[in-house]
C-alpha atoms as a PDB file:
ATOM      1  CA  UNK A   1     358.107  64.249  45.403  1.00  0.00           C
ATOM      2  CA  UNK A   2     357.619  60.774  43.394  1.00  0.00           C
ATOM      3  CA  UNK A   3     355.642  58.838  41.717  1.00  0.00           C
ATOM      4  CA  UNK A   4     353.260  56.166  43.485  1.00  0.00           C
ATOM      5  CA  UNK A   5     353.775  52.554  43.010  1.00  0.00           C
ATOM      6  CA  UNK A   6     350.228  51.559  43.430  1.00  0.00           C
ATOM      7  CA  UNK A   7     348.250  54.367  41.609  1.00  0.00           C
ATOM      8  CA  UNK A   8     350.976  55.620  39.701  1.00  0.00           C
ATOM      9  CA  UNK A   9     350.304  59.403  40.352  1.00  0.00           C
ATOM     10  CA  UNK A  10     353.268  61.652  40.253  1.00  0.00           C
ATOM     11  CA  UNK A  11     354.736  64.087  41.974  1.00  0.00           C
ATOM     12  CA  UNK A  12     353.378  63.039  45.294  1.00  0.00           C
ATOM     13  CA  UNK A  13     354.875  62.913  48.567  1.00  0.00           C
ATOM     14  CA  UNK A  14     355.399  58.883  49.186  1.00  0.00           C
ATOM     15  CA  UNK A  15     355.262  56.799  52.326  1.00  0.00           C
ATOM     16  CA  UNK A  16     357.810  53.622  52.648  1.00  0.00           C
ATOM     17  CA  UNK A  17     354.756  50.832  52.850  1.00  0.00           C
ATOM     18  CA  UNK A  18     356.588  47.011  54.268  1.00  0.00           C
ATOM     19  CA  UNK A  19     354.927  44.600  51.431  1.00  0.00           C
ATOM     20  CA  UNK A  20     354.913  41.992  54.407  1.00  0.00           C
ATOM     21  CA  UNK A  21     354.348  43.892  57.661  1.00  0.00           C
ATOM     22  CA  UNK A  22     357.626  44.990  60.081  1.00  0.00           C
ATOM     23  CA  UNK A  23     355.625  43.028  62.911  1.00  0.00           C
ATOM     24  CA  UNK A  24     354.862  39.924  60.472  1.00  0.00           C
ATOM     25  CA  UNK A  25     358.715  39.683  59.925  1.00  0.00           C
ATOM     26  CA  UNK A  26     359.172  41.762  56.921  1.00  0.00           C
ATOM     27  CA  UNK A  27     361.303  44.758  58.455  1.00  0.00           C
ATOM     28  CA  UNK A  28     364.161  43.815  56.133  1.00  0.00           C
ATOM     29  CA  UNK A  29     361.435  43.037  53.598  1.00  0.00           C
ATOM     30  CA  UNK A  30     361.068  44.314  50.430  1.00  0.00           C
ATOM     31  CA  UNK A  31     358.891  47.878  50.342  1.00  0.00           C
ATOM     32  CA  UNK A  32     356.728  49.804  47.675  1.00  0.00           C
ATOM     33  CA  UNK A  33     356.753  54.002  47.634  1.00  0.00           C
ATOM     34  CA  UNK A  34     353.170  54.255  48.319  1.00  0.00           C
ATOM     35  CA  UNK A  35     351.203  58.170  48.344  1.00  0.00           C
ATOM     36  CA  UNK A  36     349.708  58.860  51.289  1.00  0.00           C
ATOM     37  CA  UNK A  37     346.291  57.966  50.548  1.00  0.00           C
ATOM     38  CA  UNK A  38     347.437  54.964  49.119  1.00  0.00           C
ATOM     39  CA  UNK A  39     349.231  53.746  52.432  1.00  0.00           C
ATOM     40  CA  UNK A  40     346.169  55.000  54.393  1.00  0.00           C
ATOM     41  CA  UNK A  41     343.910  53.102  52.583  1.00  0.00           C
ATOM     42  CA  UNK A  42     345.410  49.944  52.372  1.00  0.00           C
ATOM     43  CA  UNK A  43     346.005  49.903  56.409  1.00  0.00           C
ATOM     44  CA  UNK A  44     342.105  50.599  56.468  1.00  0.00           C
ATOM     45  CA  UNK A  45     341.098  48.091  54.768  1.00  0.00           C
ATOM     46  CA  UNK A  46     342.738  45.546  55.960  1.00  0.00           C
ATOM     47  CA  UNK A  47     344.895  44.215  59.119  1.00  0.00           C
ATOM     48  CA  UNK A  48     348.615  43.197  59.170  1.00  0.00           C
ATOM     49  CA  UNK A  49     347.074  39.676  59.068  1.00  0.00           C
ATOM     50  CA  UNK A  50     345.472  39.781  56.019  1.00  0.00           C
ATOM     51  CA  UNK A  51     348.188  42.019  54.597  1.00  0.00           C
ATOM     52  CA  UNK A  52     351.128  39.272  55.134  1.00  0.00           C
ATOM     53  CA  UNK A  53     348.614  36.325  53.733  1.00  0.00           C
ATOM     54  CA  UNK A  54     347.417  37.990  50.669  1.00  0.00           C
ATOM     55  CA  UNK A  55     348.967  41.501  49.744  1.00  0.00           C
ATOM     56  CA  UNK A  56     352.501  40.700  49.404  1.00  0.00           C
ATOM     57  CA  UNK A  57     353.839  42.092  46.129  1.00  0.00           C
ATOM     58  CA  UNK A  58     352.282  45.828  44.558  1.00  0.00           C
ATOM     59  CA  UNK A  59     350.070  43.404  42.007  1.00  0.00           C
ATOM     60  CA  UNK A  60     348.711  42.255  44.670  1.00  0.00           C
ATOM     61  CA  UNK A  61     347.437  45.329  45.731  1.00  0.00           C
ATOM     62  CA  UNK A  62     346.627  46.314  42.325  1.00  0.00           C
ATOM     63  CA  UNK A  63     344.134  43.439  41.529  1.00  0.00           C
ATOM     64  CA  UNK A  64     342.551  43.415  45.226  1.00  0.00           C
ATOM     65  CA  UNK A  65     338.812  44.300  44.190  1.00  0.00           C
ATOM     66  CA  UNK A  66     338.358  46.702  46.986  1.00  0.00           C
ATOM     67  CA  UNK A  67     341.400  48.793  46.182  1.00  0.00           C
ATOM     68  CA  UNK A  68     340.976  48.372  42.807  1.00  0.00           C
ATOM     69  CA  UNK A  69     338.190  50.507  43.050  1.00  0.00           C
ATOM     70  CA  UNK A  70     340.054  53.124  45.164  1.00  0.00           C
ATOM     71  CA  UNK A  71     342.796  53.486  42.685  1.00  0.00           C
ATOM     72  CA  UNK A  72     340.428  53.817  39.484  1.00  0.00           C
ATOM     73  CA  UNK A  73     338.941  57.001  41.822  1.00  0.00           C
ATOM     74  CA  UNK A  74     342.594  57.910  43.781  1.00  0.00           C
ATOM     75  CA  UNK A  75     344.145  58.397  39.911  1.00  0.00           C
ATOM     76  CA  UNK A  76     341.517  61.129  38.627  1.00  0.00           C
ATOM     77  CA  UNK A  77     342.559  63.058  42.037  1.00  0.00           C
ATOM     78  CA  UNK A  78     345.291  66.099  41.749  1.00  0.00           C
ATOM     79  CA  UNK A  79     348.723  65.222  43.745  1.00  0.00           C
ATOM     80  CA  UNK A  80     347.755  68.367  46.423  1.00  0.00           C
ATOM     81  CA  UNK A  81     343.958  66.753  47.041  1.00  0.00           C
ATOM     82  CA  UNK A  82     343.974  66.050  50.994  1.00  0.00           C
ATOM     83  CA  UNK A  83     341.297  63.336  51.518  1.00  0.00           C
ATOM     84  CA  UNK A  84     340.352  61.406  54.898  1.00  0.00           C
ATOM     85  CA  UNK A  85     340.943  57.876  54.485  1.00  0.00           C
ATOM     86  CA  UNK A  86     338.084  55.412  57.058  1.00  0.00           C
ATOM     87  CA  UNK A  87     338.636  52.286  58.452  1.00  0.00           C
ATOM     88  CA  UNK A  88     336.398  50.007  56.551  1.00  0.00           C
ATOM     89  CA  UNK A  89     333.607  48.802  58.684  1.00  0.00           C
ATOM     90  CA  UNK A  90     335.187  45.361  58.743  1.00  0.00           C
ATOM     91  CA  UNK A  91     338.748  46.270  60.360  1.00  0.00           C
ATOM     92  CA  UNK A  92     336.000  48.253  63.145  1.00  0.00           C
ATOM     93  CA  UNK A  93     334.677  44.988  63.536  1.00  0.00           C
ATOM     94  CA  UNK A  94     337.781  43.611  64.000  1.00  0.00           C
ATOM     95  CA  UNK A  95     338.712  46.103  66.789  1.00  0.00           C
ATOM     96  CA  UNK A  96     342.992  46.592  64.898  1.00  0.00           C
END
Protein backbone atom coordinates (compact mmCIF):
# COMPACT_ATOMS: atom_id res chain seq x y z
CA UNK A 1 0.00 0.00 0.00
CA UNK A 2 1.03 3.75 -1.10
CA UNK A 3 0.14 6.84 -1.44
CA UNK A 4 -1.66 8.21 -4.73
CA UNK A 5 0.01 10.63 -6.94
CA UNK A 6 -3.08 12.28 -8.18
CA UNK A 7 -5.36 12.46 -5.03
CA UNK A 8 -2.78 11.97 -2.63
CA UNK A 9 -4.68 9.37 -0.43
CA UNK A 10 -2.58 6.92 1.43
CA UNK A 11 -2.33 3.67 2.06
CA UNK A 12 -4.00 2.57 -1.09
CA UNK A 13 -3.29 -0.13 -3.37
CA UNK A 14 -1.74 1.82 -6.64
CA UNK A 15 -1.93 1.05 -10.33
CA UNK A 16 1.32 1.92 -12.65
CA UNK A 17 -0.73 4.66 -14.98
CA UNK A 18 1.81 5.45 -18.57
CA UNK A 19 1.61 9.52 -18.42
CA UNK A 20 1.73 9.15 -22.36
CA UNK A 21 -0.08 5.94 -23.31
CA UNK A 22 2.10 2.40 -24.01
CA UNK A 23 0.21 2.45 -27.51
CA UNK A 24 0.97 6.35 -28.07
CA UNK A 25 4.74 5.47 -27.61
CA UNK A 26 5.20 6.03 -24.00
CA UNK A 27 5.94 2.31 -22.80
CA UNK A 28 9.39 3.44 -21.66
CA UNK A 29 7.65 6.66 -20.62
CA UNK A 30 7.62 8.14 -17.53
CA UNK A 31 4.55 6.73 -15.07
CA UNK A 32 2.55 8.12 -11.97
CA UNK A 33 1.32 5.48 -8.95
CA UNK A 34 -2.23 6.16 -9.48
CA UNK A 35 -5.23 4.38 -6.83
CA UNK A 36 -7.48 2.48 -8.50
CA UNK A 37 -10.22 4.80 -8.84
CA UNK A 38 -7.94 7.26 -9.90
CA UNK A 39 -6.64 5.12 -12.97
CA UNK A 40 -10.29 4.11 -13.64
CA UNK A 41 -11.42 7.37 -13.88
CA UNK A 42 -9.03 8.97 -15.89
CA UNK A 43 -9.35 6.03 -18.70
CA UNK A 44 -13.20 6.97 -18.49
CA UNK A 45 -13.01 10.09 -19.16
CA UNK A 46 -10.98 10.29 -21.70
CA UNK A 47 -9.27 8.20 -24.71
CA UNK A 48 -5.53 7.45 -25.23
CA UNK A 49 -5.88 10.32 -27.77
CA UNK A 50 -6.73 12.91 -25.67
CA UNK A 51 -4.57 11.47 -22.91
CA UNK A 52 -1.13 11.77 -25.05
CA UNK A 53 -2.28 15.51 -26.33
CA UNK A 54 -3.21 16.98 -23.08
CA UNK A 55 -2.62 14.82 -19.84
CA UNK A 56 0.97 14.26 -19.94
CA UNK A 57 2.52 15.12 -16.57
CA UNK A 58 0.30 14.39 -12.91
CA UNK A 59 -0.47 18.48 -13.00
CA UNK A 60 -1.97 17.89 -15.77
CA UNK A 61 -4.31 15.68 -14.40
CA UNK A 62 -4.61 17.67 -11.37
CA UNK A 63 -5.89 20.95 -13.03
CA UNK A 64 -8.16 19.03 -15.73
CA UNK A 65 -11.67 20.54 -14.62
CA UNK A 66 -13.43 17.27 -14.89
CA UNK A 67 -11.05 15.38 -12.64
CA UNK A 68 -10.58 18.10 -10.61
CA UNK A 69 -13.86 17.60 -9.44
CA UNK A 70 -13.38 13.82 -8.93
CA UNK A 71 -10.39 14.28 -6.76
CA UNK A 72 -11.99 17.11 -4.45
CA UNK A 73 -14.84 14.05 -3.91
CA UNK A 74 -12.15 10.80 -4.39
CA UNK A 75 -10.00 12.56 -1.24
CA UNK A 76 -12.98 12.66 1.43
CA UNK A 77 -13.34 8.73 0.50
CA UNK A 78 -11.65 6.00 3.04
CA UNK A 79 -8.64 3.94 1.24
CA UNK A 80 -11.07 0.48 1.55
CA UNK A 81 -14.25 2.47 -0.28
CA UNK A 82 -14.89 0.22 -3.54
CA UNK A 83 -16.68 2.56 -6.01
CA UNK A 84 -17.72 1.83 -9.81
CA UNK A 85 -16.02 4.13 -12.00
CA UNK A 86 -18.50 4.99 -15.74
CA UNK A 87 -17.36 5.82 -18.90
CA UNK A 88 -18.34 9.38 -19.34
CA UNK A 89 -21.03 9.71 -21.87
CA UNK A 90 -18.55 11.28 -24.26
CA UNK A 91 -15.87 8.30 -24.52
CA UNK A 92 -19.63 6.15 -25.23
CA UNK A 93 -19.96 8.44 -27.91
CA UNK A 94 -16.77 7.86 -29.02
CA UNK A 95 -17.26 4.04 -29.13
CA UNK A 96 -13.02 3.45 -27.18
Amino acid sequence: MSQCELCGRNHVETTIHHLVPKEMGGTFGATASLCIPCHKQIHALYTNDEIAARLTTVSDLRNDEKLMQFIKWIRKQPPTKVMKIRKSNDRKRKGK
